[in-house]
N, C-alpha and C. Protein backbone atom coordinates (compact mmCIF):
# COMPACT_ATOMS: atom_id res chain seq x y z
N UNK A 1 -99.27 -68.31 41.72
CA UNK A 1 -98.79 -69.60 41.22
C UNK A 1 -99.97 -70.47 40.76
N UNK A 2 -100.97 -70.35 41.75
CA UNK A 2 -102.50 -71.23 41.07
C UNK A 2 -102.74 -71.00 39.34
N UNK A 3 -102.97 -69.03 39.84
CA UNK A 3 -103.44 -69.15 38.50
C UNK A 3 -102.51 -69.19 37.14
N UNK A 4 -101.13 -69.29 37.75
CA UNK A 4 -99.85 -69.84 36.22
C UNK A 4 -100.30 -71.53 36.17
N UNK A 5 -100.67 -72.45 36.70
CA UNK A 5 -101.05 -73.45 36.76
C UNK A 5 -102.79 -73.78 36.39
N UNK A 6 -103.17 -73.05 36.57
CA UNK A 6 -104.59 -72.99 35.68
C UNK A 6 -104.60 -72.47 34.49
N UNK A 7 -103.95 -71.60 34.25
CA UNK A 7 -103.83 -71.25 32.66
C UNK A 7 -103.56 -72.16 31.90
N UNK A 8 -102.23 -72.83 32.49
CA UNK A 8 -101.71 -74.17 31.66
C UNK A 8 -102.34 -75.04 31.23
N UNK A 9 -103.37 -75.23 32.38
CA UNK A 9 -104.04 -76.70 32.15
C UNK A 9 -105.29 -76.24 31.39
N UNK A 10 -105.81 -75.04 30.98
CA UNK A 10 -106.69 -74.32 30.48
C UNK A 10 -106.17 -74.92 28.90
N UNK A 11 -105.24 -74.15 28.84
CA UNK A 11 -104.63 -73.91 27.38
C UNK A 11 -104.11 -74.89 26.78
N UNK A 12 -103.45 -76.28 27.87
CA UNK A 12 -103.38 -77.36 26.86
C UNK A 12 -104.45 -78.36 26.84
N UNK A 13 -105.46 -78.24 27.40
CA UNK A 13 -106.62 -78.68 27.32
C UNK A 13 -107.61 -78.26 26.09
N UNK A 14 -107.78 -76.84 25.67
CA UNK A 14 -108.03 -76.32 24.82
C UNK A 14 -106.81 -77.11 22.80
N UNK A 15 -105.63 -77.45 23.25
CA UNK A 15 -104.41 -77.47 22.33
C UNK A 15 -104.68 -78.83 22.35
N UNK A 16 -105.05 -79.49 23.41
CA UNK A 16 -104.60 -80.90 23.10
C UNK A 16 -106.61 -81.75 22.57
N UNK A 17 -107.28 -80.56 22.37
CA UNK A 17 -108.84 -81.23 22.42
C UNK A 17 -109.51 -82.14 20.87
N UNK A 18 -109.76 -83.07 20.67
CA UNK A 18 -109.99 -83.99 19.95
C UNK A 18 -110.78 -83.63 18.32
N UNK A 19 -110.57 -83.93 17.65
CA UNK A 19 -110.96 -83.26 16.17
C UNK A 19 -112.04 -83.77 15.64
N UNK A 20 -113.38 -83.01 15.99
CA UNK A 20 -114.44 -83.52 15.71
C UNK A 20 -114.63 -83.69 13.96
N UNK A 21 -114.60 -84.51 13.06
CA UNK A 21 -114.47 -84.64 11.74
C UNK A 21 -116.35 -84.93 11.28
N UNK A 22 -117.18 -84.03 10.53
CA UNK A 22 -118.40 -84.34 10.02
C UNK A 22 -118.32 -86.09 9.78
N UNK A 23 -119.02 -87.12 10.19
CA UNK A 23 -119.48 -88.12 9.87
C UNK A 23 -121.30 -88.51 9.33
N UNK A 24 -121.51 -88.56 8.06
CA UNK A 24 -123.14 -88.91 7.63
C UNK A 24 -123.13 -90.42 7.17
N UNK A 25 -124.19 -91.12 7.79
CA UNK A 25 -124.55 -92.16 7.42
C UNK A 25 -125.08 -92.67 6.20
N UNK A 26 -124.78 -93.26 5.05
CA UNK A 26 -125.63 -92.89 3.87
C UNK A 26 -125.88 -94.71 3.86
N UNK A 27 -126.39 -94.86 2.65
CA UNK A 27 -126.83 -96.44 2.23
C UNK A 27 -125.93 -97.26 2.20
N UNK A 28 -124.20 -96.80 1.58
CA UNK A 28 -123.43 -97.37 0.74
C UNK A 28 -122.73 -97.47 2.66
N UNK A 29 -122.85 -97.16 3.28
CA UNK A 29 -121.60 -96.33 4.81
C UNK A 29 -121.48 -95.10 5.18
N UNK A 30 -121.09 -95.17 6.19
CA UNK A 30 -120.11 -94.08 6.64
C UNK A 30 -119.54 -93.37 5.77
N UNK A 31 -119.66 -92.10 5.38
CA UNK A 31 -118.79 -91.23 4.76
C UNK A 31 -118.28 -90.29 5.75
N UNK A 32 -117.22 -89.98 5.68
CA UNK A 32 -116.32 -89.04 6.87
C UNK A 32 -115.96 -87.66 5.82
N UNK A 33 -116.25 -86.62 6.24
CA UNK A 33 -116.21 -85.20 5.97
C UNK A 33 -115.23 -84.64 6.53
N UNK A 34 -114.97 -83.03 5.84
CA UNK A 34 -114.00 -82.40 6.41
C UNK A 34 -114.37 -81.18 7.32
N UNK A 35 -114.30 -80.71 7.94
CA UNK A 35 -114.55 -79.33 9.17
C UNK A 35 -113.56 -78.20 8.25
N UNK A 36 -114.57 -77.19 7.84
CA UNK A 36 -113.89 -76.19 6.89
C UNK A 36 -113.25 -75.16 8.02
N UNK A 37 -111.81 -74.96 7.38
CA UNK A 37 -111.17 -73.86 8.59
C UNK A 37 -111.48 -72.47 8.46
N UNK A 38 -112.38 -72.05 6.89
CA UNK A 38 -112.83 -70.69 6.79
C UNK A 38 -114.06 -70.55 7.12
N UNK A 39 -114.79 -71.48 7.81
CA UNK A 39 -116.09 -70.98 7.66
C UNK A 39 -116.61 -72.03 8.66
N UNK A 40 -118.00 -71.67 8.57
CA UNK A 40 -118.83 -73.09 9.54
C UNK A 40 -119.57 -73.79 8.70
N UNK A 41 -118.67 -74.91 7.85
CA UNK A 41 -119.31 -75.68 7.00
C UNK A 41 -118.57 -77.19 7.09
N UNK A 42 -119.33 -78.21 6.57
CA UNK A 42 -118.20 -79.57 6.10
C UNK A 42 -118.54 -79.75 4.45
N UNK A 43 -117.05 -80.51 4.63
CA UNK A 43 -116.96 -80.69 3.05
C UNK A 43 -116.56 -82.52 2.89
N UNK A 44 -116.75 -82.70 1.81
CA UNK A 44 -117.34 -84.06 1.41
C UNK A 44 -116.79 -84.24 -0.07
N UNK A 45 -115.68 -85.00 -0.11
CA UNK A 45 -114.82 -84.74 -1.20
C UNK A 45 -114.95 -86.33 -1.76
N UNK A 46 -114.66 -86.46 -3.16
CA UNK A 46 -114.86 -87.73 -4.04
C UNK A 46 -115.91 -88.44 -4.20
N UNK A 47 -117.22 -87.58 -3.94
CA UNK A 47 -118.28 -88.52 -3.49
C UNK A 47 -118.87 -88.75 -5.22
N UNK A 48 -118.77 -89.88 -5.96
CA UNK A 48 -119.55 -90.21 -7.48
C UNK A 48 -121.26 -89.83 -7.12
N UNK A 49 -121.60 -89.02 -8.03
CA UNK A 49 -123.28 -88.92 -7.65
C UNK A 49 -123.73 -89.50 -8.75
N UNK A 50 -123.49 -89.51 -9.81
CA UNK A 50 -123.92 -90.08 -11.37
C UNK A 50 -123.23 -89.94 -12.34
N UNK A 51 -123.83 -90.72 -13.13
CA UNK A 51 -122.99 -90.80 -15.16
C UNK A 51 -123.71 -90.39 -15.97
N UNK A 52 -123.36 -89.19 -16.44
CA UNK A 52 -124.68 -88.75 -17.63
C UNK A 52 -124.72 -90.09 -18.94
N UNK A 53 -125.75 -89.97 -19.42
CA UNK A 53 -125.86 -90.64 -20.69
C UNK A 53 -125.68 -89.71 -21.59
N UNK A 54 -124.42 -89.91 -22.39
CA UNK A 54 -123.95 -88.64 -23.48
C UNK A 54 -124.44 -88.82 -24.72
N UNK A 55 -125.52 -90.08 -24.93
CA UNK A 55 -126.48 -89.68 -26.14
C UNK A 55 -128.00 -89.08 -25.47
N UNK A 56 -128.03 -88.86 -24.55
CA UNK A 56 -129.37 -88.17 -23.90
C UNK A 56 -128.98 -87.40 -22.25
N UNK A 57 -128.24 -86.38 -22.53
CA UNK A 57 -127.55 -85.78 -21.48
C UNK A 57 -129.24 -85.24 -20.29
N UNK A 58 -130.19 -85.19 -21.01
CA UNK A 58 -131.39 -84.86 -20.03
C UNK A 58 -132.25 -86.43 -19.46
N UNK A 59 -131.88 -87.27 -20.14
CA UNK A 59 -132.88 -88.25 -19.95
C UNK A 59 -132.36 -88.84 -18.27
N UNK A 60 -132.67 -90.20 -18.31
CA UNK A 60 -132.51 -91.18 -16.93
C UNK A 60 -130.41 -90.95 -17.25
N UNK A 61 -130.34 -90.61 -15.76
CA UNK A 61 -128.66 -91.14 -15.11
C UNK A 61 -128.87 -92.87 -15.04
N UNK A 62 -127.63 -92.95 -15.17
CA UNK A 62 -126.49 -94.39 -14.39
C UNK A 62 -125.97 -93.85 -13.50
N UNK A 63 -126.18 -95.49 -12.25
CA UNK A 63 -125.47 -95.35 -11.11
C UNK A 63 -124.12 -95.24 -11.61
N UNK A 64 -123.27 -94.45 -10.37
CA UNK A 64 -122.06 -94.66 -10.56
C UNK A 64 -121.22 -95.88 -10.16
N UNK A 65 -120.55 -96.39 -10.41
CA UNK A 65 -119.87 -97.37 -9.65
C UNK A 65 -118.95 -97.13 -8.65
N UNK A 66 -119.49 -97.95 -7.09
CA UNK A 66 -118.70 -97.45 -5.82
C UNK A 66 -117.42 -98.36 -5.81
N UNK A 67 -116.46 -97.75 -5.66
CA UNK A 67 -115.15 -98.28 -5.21
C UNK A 67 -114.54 -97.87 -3.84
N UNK A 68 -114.58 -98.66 -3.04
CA UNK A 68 -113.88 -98.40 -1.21
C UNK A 68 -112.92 -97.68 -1.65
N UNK A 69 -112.28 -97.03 -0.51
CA UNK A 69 -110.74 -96.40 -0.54
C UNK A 69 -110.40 -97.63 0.28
């Protein structure tokens, strides 16, 4: 009977355990990431990195402009 009662508390302990989500600090804030379910990676979705200049696609970028969610 212990150990049908240790399993339990094993297994919903394991079921019920808290969702660690990638968080990086950058200049702009907090950006919150995703925990990839195929692999051991995070992912980092909508992030603007730059604006090409489409009369000099090699020269100096523009910032992008940040908008909150």
């Amino acid at each position: 009977m212990k150990y049908i009662i240790l399993q339990l508390l094993c297994f919903t302990g394991a079921w019920a355990s808290p969702r660690l989500d990638p968080l990086v600090d950058s200049k702009r804030g907090l950006i919150r990431g995703l925990q990839a379910t195929d692999g051991d990676y995070a992912m980092f979705l909508g992030i603007p990195y730059a604006m090409v200049n489409y009369t000099n696609p090699f020269g100096q970028d523009f910032n992008h402009p940040f908008v909150k969610y």
